[in-house]
PDB file of N, CA and C in Angstrom:
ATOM      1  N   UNK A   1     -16.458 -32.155 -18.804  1.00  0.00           N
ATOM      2  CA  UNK A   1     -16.274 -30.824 -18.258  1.00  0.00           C
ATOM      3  C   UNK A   1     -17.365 -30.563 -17.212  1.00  0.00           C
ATOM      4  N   UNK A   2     -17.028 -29.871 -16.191  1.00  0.00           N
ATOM      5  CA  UNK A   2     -18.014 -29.565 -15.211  1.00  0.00           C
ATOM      6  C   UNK A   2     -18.384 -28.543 -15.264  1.00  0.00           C
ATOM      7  N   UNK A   3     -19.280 -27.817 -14.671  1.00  0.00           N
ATOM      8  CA  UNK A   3     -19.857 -26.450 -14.653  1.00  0.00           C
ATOM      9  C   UNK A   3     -19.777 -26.136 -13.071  1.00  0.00           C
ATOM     10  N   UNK A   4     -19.312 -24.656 -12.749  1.00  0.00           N
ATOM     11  CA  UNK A   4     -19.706 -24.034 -11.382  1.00  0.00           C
ATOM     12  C   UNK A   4     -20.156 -22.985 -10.863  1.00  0.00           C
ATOM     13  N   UNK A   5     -20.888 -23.455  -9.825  1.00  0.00           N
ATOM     14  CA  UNK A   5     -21.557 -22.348  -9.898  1.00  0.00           C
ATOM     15  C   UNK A   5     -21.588 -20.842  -9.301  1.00  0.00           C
ATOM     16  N   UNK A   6     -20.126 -20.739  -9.128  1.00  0.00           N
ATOM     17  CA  UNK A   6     -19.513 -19.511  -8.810  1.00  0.00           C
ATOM     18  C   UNK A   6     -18.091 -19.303  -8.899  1.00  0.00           C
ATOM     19  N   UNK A   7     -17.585 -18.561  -8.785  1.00  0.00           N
ATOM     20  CA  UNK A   7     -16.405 -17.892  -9.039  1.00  0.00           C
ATOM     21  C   UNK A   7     -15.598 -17.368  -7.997  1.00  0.00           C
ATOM     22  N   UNK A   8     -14.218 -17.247  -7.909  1.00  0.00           N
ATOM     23  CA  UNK A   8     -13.703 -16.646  -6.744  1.00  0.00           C
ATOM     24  C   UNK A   8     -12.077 -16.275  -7.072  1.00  0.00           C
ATOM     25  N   UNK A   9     -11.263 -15.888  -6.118  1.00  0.00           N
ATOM     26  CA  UNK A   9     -10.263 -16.001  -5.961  1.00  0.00           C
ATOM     27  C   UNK A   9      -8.987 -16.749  -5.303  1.00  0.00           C
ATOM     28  N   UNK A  10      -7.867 -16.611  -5.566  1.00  0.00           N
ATOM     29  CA  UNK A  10      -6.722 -17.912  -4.671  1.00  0.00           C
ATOM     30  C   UNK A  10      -5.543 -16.604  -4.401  1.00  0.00           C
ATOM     31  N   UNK A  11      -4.916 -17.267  -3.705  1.00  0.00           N
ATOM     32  CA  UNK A  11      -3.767 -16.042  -2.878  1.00  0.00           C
ATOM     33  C   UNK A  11      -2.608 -17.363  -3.134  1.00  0.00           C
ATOM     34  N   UNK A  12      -1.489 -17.629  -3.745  1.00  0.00           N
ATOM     35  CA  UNK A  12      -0.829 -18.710  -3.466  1.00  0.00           C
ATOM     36  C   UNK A  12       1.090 -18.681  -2.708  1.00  0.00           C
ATOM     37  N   UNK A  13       1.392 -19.111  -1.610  1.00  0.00           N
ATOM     38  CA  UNK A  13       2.664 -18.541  -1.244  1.00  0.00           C
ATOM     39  C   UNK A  13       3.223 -19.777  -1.021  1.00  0.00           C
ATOM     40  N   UNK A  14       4.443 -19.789  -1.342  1.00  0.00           N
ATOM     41  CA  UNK A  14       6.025 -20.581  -0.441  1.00  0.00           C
ATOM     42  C   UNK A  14       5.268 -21.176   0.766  1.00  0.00           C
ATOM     43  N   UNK A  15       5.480 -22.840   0.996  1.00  0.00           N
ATOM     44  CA  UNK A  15       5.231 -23.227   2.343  1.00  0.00           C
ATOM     45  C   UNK A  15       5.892 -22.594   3.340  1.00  0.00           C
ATOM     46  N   UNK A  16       7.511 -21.999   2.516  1.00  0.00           N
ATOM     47  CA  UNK A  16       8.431 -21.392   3.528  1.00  0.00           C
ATOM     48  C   UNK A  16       7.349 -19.743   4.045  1.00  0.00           C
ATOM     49  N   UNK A  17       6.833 -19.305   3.177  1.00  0.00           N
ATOM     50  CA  UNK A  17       6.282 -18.341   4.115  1.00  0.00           C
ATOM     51  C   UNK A  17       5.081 -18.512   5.012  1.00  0.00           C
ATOM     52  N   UNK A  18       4.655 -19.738   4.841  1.00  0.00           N
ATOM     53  CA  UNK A  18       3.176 -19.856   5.848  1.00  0.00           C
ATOM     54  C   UNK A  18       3.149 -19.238   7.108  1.00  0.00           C
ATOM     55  N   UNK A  19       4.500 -19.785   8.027  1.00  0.00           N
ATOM     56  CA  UNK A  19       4.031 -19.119   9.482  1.00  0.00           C
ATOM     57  C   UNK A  19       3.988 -17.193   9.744  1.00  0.00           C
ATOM     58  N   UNK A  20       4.783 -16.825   8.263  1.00  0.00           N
ATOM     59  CA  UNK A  20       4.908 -15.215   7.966  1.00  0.00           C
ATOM     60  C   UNK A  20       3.247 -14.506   7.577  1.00  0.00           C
ATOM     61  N   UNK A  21       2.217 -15.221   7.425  1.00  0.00           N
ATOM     62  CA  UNK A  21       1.133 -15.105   6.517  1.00  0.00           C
ATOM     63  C   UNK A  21      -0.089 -14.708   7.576  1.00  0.00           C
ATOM     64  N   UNK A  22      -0.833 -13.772   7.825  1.00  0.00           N
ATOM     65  CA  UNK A  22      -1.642 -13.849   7.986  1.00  0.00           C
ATOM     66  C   UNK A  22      -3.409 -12.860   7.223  1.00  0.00           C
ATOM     67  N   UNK A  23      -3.985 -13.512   8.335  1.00  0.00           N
ATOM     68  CA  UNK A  23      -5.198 -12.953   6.942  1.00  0.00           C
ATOM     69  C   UNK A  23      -6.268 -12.132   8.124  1.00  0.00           C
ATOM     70  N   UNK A  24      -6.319 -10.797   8.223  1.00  0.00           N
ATOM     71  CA  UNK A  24      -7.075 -10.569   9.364  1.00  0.00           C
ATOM     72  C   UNK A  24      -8.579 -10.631   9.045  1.00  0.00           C
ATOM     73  N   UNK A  25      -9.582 -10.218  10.295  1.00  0.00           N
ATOM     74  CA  UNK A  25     -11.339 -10.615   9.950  1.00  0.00           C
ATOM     75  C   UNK A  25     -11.571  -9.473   8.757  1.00  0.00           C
ATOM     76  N   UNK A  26     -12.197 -10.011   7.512  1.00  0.00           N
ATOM     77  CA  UNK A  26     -12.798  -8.952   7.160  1.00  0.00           C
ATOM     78  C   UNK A  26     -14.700  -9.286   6.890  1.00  0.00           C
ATOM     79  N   UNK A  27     -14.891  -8.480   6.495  1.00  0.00           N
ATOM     80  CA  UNK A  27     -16.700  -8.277   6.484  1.00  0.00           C
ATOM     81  C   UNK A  27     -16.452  -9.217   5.107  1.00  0.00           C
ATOM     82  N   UNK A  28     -17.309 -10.453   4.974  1.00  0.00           N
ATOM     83  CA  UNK A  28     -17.904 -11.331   4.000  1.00  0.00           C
ATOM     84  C   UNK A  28     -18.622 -10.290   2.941  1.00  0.00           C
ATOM     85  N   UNK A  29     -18.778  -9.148   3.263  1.00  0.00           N
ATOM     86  CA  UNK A  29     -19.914  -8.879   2.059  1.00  0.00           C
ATOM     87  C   UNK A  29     -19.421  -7.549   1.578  1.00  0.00           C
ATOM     88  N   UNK A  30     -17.688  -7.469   1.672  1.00  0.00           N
ATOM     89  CA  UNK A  30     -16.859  -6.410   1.080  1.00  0.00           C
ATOM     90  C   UNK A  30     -16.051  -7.626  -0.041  1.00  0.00           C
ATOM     91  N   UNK A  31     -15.973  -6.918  -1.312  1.00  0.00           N
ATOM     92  CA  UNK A  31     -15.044  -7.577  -2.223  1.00  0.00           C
ATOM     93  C   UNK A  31     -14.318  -7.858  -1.879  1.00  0.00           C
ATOM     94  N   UNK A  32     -13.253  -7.266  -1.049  1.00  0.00           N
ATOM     95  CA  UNK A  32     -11.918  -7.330  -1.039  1.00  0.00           C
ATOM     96  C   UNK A  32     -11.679  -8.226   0.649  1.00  0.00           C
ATOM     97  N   UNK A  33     -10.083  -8.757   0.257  1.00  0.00           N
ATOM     98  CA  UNK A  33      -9.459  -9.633   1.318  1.00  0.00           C
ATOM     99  C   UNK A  33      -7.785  -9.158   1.252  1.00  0.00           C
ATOM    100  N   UNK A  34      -7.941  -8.652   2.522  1.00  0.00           N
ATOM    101  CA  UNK A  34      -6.045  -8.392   3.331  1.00  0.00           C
ATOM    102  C   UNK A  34      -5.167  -9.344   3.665  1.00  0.00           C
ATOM    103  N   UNK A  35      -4.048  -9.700   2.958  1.00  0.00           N
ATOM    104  CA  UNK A  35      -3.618 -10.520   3.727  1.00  0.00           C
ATOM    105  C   UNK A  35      -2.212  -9.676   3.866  1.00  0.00           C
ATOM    106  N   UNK A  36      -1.472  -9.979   4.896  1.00  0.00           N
ATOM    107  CA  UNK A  36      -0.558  -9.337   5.632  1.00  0.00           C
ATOM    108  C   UNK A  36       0.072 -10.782   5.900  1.00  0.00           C
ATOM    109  N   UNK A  37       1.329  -9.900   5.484  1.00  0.00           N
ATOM    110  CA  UNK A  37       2.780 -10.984   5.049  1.00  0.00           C
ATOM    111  C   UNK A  37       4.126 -10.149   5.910  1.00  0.00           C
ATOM    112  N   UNK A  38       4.641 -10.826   7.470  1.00  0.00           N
ATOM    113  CA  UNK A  38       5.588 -10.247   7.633  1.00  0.00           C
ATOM    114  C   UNK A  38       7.111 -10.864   7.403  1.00  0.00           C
ATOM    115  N   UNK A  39       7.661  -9.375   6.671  1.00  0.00           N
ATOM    116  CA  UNK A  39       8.390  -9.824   5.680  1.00  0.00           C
ATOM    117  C   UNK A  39      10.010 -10.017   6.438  1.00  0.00           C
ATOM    118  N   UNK A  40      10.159  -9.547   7.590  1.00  0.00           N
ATOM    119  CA  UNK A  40      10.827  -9.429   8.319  1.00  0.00           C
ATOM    120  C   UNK A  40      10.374  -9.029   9.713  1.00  0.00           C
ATOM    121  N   UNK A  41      11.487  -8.828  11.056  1.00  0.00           N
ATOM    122  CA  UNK A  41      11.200  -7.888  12.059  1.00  0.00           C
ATOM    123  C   UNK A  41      10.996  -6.350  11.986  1.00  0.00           C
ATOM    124  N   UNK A  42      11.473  -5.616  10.697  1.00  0.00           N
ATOM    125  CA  UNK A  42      10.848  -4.569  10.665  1.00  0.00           C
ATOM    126  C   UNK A  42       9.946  -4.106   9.506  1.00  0.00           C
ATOM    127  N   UNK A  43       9.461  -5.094   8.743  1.00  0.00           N
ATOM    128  CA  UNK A  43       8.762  -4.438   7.312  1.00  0.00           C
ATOM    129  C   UNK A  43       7.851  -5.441   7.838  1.00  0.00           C
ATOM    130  N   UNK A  44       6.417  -5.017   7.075  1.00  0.00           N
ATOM    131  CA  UNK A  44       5.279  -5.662   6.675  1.00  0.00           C
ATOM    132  C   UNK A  44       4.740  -5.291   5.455  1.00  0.00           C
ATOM    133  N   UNK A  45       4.253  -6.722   4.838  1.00  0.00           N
ATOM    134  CA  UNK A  45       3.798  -6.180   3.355  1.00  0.00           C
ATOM    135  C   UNK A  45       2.448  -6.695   3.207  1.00  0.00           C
ATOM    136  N   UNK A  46       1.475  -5.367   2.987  1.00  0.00           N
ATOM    137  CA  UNK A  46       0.083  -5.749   2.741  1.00  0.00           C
ATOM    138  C   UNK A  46      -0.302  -6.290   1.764  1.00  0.00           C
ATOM    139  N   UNK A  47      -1.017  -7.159   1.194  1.00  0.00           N
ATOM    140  CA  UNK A  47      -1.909  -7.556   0.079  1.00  0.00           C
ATOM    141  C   UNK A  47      -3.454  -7.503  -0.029  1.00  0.00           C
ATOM    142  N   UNK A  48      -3.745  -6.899  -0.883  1.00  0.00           N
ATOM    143  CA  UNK A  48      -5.104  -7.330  -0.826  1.00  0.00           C
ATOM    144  C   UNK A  48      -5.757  -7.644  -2.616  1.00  0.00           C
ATOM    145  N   UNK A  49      -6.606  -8.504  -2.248  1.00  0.00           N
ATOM    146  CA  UNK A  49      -7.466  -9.028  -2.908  1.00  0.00           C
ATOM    147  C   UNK A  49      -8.670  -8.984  -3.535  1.00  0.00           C
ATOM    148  N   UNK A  50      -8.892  -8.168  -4.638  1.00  0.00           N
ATOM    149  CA  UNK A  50     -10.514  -7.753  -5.022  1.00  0.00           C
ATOM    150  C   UNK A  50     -10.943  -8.650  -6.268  1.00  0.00           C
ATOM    151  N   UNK A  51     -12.331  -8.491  -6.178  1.00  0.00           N
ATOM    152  CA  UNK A  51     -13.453  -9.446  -6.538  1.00  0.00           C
ATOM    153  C   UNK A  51     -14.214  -8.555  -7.192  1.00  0.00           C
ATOM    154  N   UNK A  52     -14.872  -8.351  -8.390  1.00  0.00           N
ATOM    155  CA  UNK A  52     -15.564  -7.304  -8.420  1.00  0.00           C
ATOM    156  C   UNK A  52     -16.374  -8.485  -9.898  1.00  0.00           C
ATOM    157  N   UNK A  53     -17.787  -9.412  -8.975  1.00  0.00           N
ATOM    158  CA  UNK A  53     -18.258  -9.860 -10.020  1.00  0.00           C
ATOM    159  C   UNK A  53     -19.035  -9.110 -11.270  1.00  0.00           C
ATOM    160  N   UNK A  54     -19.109 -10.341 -12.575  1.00  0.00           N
ATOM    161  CA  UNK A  54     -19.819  -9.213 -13.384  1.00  0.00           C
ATOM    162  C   UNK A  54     -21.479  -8.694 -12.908  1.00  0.00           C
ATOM    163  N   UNK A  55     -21.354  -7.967 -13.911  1.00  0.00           N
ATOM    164  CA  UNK A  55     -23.264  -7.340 -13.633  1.00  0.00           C
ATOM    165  C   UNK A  55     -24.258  -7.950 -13.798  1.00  0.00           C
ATOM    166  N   UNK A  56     -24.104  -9.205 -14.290  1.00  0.00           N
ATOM    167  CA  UNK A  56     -25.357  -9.978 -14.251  1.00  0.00           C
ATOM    168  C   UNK A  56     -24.828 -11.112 -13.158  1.00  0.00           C
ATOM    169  N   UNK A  57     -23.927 -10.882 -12.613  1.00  0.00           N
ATOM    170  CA  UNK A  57     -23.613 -12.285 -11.508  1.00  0.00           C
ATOM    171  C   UNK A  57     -25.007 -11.858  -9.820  1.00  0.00           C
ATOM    172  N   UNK A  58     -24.999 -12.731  -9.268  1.00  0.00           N
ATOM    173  CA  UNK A  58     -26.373 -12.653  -8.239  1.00  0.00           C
ATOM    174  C   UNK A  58     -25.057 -12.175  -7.066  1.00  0.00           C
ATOM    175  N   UNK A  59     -23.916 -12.433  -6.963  1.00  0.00           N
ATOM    176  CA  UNK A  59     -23.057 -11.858  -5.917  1.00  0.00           C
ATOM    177  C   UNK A  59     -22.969 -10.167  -6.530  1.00  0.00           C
ATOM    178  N   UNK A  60     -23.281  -9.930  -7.342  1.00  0.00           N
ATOM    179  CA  UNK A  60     -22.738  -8.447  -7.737  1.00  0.00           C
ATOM    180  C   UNK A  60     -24.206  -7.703  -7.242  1.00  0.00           C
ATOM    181  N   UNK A  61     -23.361  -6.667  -5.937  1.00  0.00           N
ATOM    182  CA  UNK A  61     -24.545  -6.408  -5.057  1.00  0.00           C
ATOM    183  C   UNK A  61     -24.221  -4.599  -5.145  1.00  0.00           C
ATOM    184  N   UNK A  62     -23.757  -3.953  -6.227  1.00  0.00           N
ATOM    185  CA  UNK A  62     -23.637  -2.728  -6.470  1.00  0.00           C
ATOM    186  C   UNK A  62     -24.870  -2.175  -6.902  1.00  0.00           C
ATOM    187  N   UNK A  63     -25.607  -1.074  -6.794  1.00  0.00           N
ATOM    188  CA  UNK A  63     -26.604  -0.432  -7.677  1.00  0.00           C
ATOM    189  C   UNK A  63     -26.363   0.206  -8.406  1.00  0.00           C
ATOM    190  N   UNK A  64     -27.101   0.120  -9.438  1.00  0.00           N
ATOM    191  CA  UNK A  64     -26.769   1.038 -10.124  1.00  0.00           C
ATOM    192  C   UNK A  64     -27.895   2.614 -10.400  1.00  0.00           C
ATOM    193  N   UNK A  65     -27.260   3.535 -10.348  1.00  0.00           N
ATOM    194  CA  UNK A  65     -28.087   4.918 -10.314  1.00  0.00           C
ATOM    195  C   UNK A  65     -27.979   5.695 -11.753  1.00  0.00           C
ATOM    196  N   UNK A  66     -28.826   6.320 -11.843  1.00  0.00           N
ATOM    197  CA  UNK A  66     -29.248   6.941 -13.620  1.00  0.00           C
ATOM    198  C   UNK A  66     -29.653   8.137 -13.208  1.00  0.00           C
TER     199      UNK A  66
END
């Protein structure tokens, strides 16, 4: 068994939707990730993606106030 040393997320789609898929810039040091899937010529369907490590993880960059 291996050990790692961090954690993350996966988004997984249809090869058939790849060229429908995109993922716009977001800021590295926001939890969350958009990806935008067009679903046709007139709909688009947003996704997004959150991360919210635990409280003792060194990525978990929330404060906490008392």
């Amino acid at each position: 068994m291996t050990t790692r040393e961090s954690s993350g997320v996966v988004a997984l789609f249809q090869r058939e939707l790849q060229h429908r898929i995109e993922i716009p810039q977001t800021n590295p040091q926001t939890p969350f990730m958009w990806i935008k899937v067009l679903a046709n010529k007139v709909h688009t369907i947003f996704i997004v993606i959150c991360y919210f490590p635990p409280k003792w993880s060194r990525y978990n960059m929330v404060e906490e106030t008392r």
